[in-house]
PDB file of N, CA and C in Angstrom:
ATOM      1  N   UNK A   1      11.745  71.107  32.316  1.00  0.00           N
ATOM      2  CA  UNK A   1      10.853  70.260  31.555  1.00  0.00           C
ATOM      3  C   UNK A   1      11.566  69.055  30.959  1.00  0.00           C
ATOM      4  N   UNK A   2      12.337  69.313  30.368  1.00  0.00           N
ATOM      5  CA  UNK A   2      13.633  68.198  29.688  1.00  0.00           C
ATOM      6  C   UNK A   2      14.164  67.083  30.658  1.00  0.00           C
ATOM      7  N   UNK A   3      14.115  67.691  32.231  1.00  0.00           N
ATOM      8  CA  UNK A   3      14.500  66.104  32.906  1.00  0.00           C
ATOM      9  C   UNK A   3      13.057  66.028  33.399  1.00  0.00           C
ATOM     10  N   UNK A   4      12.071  66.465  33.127  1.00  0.00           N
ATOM     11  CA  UNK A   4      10.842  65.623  33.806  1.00  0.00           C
ATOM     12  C   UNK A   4      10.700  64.717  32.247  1.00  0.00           C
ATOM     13  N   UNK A   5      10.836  65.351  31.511  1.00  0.00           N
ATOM     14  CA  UNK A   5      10.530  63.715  30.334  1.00  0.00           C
ATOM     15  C   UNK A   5      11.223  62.774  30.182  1.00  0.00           C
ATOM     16  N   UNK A   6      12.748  63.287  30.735  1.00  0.00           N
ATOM     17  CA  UNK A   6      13.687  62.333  30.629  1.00  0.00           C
ATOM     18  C   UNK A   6      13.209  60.954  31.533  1.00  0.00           C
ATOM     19  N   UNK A   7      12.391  61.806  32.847  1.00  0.00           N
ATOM     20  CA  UNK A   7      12.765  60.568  34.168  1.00  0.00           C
ATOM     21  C   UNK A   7      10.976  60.031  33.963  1.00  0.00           C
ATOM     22  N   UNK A   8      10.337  60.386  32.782  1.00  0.00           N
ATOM     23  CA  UNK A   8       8.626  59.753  32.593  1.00  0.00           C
ATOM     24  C   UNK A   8       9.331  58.653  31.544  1.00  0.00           C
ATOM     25  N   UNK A   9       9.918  59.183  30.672  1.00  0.00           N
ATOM     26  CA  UNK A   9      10.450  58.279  29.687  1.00  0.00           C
ATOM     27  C   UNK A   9      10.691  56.902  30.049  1.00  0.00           C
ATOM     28  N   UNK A  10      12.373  57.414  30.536  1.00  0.00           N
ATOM     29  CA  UNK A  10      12.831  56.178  30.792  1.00  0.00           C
ATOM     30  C   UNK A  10      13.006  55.510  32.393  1.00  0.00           C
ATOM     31  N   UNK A  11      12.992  56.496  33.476  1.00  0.00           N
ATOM     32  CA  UNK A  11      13.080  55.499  34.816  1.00  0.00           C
ATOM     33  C   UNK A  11      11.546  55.248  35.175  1.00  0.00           C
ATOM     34  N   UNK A  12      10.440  55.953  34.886  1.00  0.00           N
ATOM     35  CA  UNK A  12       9.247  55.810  35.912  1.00  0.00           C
ATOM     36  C   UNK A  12       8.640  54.051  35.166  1.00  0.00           C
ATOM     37  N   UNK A  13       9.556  53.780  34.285  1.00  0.00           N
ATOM     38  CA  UNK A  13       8.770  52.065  33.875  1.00  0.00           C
ATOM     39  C   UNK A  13       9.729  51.051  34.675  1.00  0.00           C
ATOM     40  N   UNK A  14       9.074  50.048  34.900  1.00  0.00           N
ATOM     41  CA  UNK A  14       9.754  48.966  35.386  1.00  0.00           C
ATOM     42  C   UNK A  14      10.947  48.510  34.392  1.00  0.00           C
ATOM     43  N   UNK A  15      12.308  48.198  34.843  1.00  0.00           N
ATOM     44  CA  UNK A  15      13.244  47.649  33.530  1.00  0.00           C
ATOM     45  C   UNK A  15      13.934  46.041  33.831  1.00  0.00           C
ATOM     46  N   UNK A  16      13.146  45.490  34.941  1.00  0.00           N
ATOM     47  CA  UNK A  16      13.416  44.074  35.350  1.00  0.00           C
ATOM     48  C   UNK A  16      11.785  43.747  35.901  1.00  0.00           C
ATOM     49  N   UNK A  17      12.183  42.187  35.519  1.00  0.00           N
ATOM     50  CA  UNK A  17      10.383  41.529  35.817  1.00  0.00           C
ATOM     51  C   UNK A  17      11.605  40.097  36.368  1.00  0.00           C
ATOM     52  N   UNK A  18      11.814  39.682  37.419  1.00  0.00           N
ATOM     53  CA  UNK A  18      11.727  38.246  38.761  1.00  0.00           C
ATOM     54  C   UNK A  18      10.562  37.710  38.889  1.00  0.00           C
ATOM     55  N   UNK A  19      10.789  36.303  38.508  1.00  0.00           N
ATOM     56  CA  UNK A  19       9.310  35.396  39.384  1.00  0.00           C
ATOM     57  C   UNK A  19      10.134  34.805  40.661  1.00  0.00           C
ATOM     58  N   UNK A  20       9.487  34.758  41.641  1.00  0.00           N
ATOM     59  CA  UNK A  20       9.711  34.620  43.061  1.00  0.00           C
ATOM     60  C   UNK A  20       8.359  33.536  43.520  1.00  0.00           C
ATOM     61  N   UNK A  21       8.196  32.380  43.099  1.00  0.00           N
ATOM     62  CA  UNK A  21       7.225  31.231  43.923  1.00  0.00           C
ATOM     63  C   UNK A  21       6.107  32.476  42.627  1.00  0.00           C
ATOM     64  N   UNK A  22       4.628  32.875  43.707  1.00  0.00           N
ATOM     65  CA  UNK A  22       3.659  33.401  42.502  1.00  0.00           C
ATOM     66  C   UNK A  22       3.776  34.502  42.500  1.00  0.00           C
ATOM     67  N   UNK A  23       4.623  35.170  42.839  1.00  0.00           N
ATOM     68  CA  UNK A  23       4.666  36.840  42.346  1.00  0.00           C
ATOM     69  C   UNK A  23       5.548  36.967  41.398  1.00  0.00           C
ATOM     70  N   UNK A  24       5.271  38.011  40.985  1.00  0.00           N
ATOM     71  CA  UNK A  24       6.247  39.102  39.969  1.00  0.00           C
ATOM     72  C   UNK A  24       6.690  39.561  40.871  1.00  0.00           C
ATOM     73  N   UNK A  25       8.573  40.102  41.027  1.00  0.00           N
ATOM     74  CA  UNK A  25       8.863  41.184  41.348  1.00  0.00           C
ATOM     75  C   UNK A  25       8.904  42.561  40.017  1.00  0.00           C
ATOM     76  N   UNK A  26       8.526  43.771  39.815  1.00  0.00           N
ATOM     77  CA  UNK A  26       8.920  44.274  39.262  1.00  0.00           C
ATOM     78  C   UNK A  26       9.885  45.372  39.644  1.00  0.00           C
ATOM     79  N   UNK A  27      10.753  45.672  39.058  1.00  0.00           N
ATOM     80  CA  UNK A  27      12.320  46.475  39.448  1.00  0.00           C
ATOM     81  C   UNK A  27      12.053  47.703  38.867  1.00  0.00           C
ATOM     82  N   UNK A  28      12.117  48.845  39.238  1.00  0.00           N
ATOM     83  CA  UNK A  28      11.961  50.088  38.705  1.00  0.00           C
ATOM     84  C   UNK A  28      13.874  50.802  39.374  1.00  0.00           C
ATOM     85  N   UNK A  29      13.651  52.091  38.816  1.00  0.00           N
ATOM     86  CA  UNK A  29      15.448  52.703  38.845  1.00  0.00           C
ATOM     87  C   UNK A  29      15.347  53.905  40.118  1.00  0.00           C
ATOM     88  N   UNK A  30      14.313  54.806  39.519  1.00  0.00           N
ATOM     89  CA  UNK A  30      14.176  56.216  40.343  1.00  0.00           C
ATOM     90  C   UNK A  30      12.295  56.650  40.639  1.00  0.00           C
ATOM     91  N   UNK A  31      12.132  56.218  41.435  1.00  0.00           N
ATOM     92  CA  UNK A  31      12.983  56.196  42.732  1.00  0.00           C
ATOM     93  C   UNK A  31      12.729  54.661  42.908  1.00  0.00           C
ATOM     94  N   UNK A  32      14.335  53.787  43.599  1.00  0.00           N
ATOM     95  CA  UNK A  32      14.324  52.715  43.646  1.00  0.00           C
ATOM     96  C   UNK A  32      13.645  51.939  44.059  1.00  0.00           C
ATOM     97  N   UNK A  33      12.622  51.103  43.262  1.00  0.00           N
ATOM     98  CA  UNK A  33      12.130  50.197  44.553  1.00  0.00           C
ATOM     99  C   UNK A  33      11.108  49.106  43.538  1.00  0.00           C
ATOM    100  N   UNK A  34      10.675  48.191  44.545  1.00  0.00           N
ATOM    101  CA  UNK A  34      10.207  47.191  43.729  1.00  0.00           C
ATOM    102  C   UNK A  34       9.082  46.812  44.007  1.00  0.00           C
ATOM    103  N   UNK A  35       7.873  46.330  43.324  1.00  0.00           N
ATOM    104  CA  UNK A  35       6.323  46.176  43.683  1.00  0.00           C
ATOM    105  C   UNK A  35       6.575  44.587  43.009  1.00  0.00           C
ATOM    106  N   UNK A  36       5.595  44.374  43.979  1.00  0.00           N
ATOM    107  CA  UNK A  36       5.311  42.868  43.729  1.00  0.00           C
ATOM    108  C   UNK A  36       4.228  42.762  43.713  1.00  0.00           C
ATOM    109  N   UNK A  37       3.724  41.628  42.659  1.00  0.00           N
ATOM    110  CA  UNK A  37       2.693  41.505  42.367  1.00  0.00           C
ATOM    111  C   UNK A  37       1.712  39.426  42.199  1.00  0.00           C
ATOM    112  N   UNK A  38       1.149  39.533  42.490  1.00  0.00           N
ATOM    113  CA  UNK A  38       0.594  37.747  42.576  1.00  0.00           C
ATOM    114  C   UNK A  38       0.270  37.647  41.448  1.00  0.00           C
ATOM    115  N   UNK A  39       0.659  36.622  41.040  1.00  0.00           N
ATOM    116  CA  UNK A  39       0.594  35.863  39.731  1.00  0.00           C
ATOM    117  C   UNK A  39      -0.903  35.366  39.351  1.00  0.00           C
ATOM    118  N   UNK A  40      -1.736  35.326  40.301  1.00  0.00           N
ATOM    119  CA  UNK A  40      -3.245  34.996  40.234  1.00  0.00           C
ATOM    120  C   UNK A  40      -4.109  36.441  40.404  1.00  0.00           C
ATOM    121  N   UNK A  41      -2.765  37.595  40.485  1.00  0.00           N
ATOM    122  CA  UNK A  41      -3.749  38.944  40.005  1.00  0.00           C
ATOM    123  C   UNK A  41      -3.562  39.171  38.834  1.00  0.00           C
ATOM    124  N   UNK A  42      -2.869  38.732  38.022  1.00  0.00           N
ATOM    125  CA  UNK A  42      -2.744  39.269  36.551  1.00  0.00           C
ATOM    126  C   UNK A  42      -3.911  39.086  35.497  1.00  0.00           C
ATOM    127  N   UNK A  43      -4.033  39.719  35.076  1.00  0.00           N
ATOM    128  CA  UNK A  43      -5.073  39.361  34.048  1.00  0.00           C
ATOM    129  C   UNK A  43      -4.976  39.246  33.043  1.00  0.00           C
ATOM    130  N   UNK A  44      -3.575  40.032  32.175  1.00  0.00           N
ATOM    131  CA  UNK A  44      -3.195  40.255  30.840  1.00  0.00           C
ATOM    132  C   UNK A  44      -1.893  40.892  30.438  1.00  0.00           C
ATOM    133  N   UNK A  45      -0.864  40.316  29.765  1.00  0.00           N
ATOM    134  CA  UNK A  45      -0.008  40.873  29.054  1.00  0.00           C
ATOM    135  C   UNK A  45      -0.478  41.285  27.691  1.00  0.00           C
ATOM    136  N   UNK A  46       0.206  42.739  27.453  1.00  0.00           N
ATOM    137  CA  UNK A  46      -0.288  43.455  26.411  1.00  0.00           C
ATOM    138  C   UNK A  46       1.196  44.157  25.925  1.00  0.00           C
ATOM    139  N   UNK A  47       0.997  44.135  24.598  1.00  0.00           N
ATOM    140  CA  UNK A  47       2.845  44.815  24.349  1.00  0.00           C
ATOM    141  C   UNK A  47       2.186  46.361  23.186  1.00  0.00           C
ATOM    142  N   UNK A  48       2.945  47.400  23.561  1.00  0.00           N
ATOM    143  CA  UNK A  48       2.478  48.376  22.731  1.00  0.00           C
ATOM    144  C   UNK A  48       3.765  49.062  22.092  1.00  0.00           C
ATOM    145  N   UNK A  49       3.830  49.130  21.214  1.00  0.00           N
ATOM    146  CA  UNK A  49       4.570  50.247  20.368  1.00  0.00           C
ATOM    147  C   UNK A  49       5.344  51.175  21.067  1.00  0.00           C
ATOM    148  N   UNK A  50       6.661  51.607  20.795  1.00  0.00           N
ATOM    149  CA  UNK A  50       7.084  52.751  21.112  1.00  0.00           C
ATOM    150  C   UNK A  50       8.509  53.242  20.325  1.00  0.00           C
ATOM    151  N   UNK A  51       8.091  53.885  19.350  1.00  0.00           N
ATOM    152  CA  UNK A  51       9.402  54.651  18.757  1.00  0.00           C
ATOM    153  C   UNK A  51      10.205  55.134  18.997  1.00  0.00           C
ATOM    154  N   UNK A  52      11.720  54.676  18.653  1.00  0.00           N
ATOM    155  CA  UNK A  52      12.579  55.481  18.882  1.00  0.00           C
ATOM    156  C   UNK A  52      13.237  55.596  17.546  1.00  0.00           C
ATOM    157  N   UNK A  53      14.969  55.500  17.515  1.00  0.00           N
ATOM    158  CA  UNK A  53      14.870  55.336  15.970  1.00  0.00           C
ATOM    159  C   UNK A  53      14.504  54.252  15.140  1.00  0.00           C
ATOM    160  N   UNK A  54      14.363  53.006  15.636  1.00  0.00           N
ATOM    161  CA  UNK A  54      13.499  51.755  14.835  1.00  0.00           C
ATOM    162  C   UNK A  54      11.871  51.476  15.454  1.00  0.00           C
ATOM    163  N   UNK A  55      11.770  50.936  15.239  1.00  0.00           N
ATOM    164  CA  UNK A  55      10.442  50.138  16.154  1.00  0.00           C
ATOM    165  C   UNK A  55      10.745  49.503  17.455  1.00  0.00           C
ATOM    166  N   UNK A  56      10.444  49.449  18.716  1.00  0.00           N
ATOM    167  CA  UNK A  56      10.524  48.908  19.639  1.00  0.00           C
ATOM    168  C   UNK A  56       9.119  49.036  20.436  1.00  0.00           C
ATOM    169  N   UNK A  57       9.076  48.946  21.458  1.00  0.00           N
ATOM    170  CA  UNK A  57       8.235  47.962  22.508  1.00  0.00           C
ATOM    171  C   UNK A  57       8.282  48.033  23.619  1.00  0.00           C
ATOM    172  N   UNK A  58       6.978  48.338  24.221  1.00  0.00           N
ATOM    173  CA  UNK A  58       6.805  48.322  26.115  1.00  0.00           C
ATOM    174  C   UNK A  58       5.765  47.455  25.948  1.00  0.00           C
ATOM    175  N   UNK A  59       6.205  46.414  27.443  1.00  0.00           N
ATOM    176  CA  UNK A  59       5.403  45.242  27.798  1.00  0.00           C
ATOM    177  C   UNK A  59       4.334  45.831  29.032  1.00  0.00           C
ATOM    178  N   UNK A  60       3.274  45.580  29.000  1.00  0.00           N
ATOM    179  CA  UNK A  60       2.310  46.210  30.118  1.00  0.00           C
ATOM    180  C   UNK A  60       1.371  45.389  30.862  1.00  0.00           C
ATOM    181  N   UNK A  61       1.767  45.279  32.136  1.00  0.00           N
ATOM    182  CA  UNK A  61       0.911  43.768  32.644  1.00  0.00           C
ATOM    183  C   UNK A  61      -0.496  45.111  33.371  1.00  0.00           C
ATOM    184  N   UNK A  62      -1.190  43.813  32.837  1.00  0.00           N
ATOM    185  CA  UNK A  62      -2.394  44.265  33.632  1.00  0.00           C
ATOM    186  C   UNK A  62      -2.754  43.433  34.744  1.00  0.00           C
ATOM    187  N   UNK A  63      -3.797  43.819  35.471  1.00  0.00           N
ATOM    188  CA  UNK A  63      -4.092  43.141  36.664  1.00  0.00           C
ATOM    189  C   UNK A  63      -5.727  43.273  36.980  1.00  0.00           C
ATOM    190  N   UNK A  64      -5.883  42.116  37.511  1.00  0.00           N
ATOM    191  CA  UNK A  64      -7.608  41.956  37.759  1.00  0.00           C
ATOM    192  C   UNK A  64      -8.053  43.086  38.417  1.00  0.00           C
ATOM    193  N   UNK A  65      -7.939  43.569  38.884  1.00  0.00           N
ATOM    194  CA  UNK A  65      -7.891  44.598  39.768  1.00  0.00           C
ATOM    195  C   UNK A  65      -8.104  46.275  38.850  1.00  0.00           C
ATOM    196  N   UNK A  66      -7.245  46.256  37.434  1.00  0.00           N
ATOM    197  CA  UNK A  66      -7.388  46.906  36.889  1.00  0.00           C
ATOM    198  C   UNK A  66      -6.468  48.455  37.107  1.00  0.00           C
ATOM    199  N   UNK A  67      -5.039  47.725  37.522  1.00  0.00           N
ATOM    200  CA  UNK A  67      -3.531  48.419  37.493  1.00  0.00           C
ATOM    201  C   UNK A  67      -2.777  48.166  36.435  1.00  0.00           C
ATOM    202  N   UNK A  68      -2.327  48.969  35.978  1.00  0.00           N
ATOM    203  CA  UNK A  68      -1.152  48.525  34.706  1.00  0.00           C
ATOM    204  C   UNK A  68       0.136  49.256  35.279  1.00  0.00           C
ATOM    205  N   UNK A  69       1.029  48.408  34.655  1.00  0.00           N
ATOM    206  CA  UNK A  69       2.555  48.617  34.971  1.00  0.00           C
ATOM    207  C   UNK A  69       3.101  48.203  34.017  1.00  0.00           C
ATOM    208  N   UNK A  70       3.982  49.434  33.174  1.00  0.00           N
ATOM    209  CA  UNK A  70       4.428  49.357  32.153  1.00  0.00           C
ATOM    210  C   UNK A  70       5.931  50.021  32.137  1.00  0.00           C
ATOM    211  N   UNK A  71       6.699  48.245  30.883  1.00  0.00           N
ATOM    212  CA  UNK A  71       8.193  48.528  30.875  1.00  0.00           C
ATOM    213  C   UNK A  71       8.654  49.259  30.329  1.00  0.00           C
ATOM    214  N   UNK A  72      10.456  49.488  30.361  1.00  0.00           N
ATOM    215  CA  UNK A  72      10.814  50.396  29.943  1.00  0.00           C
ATOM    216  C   UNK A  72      10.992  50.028  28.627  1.00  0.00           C
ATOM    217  N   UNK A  73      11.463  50.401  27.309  1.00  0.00           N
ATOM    218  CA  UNK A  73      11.662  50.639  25.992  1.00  0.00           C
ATOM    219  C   UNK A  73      12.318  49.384  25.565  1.00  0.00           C
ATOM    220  N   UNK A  74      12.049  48.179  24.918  1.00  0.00           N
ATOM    221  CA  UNK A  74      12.881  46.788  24.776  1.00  0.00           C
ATOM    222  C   UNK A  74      12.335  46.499  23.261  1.00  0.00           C
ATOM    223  N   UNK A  75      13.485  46.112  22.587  1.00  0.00           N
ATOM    224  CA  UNK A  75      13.464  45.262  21.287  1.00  0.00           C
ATOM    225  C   UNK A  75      12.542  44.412  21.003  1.00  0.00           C
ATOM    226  N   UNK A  76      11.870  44.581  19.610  1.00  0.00           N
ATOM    227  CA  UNK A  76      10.963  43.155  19.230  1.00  0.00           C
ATOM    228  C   UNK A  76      12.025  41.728  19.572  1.00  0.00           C
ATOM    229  N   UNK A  77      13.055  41.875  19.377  1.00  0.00           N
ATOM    230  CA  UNK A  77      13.596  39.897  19.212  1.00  0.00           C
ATOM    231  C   UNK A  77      13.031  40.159  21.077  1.00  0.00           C
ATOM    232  N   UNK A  78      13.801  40.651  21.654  1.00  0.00           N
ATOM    233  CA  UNK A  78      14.002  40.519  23.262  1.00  0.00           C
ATOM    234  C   UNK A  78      12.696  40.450  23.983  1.00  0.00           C
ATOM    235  N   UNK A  79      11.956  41.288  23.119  1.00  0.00           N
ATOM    236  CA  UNK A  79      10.243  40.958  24.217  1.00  0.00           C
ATOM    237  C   UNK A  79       9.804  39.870  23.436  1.00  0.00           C
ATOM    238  N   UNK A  80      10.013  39.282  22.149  1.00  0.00           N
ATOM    239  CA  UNK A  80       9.641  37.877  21.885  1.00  0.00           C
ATOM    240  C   UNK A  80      10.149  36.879  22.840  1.00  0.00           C
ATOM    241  N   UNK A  81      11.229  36.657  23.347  1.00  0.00           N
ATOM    242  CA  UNK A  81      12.847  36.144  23.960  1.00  0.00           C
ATOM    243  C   UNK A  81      11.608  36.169  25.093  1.00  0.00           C
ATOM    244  N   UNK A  82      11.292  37.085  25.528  1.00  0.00           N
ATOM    245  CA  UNK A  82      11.180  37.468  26.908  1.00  0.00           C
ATOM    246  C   UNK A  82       9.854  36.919  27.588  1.00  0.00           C
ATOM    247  N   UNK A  83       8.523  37.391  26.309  1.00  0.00           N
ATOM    248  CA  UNK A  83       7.515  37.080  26.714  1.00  0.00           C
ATOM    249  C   UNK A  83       7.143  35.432  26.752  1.00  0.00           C
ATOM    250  N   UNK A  84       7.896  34.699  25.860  1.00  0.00           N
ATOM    251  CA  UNK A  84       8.065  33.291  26.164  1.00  0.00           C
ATOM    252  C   UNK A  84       8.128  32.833  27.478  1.00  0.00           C
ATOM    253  N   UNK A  85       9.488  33.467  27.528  1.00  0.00           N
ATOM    254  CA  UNK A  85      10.323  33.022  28.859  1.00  0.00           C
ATOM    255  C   UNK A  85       8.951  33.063  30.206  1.00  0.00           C
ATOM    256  N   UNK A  86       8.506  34.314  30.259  1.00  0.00           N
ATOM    257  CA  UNK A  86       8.130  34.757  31.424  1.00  0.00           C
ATOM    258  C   UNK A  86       5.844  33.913  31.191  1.00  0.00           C
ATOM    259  N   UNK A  87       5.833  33.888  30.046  1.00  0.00           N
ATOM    260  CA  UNK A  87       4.053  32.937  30.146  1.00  0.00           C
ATOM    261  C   UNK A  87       4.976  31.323  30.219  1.00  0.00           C
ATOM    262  N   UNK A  88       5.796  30.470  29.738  1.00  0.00           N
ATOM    263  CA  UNK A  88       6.248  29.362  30.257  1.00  0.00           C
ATOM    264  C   UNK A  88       6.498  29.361  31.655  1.00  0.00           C
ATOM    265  N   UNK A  89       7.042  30.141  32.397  1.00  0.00           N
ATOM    266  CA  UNK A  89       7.414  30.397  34.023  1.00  0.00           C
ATOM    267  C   UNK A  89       5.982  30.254  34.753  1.00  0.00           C
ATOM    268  N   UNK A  90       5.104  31.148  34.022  1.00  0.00           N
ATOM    269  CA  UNK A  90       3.804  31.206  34.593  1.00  0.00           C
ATOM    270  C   UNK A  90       2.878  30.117  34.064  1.00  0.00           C
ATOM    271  N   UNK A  91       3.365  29.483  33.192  1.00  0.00           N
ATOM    272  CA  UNK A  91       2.467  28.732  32.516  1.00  0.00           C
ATOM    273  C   UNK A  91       1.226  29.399  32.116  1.00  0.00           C
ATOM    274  N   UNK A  92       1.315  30.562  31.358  1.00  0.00           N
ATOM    275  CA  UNK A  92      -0.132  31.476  31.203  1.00  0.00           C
ATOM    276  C   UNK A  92      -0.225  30.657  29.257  1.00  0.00           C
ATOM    277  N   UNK A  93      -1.555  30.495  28.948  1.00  0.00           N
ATOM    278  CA  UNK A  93      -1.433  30.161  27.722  1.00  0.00           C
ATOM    279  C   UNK A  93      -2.418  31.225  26.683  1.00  0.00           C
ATOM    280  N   UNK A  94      -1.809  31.847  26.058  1.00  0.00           N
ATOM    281  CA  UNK A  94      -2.348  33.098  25.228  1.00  0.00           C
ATOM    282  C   UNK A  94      -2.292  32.784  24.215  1.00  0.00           C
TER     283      UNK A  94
END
């Protein structure tokens, strides 16, 4: 039971997001591999809560389509840092 939460926890989320022209690549660990996704399927970035010993944060893209794919465990400064970075790339305005 202890490594099935270990590997829901922390590998089954994506822990790298690449823009490539209009896709997302997203990077996952175990089992390795990467989904890509079109930048004109997205519908919504959404960031939710997740405790560990401080406050931190999973980023969760949604998609028109009505798929979510959600990251692994990242800092408030870094998903501020981050979510900039990545709606300027896309030019998404929220």
């Amino acid at each position: 039971m202890i490594i099935g939460f270990i590997y829901i926890d922390n590998w089954s989320h994506f822990f790298q997001i690449d823009v490539h022209k209009s896709n997302l690549h997203l990077h996952y660990f175990l089992p390795e591999r990467t989904v890509i996704i079109s930048t004109e399927n997205i519908g919504e970035f959404v960031t939710k809560e997740a405790w560990r010993k401080t406050k931190n944060y999973r980023l969760i893209i949604k998609t028109r389509e009505g798929k979510k794919y959600t990251s692994s465990v990242i800092g408030s400064n870094l998903l501020q840092k981050n979510m900039k970075e990545l709606k300027q790339t896309l030019m998404i305005k929220n």
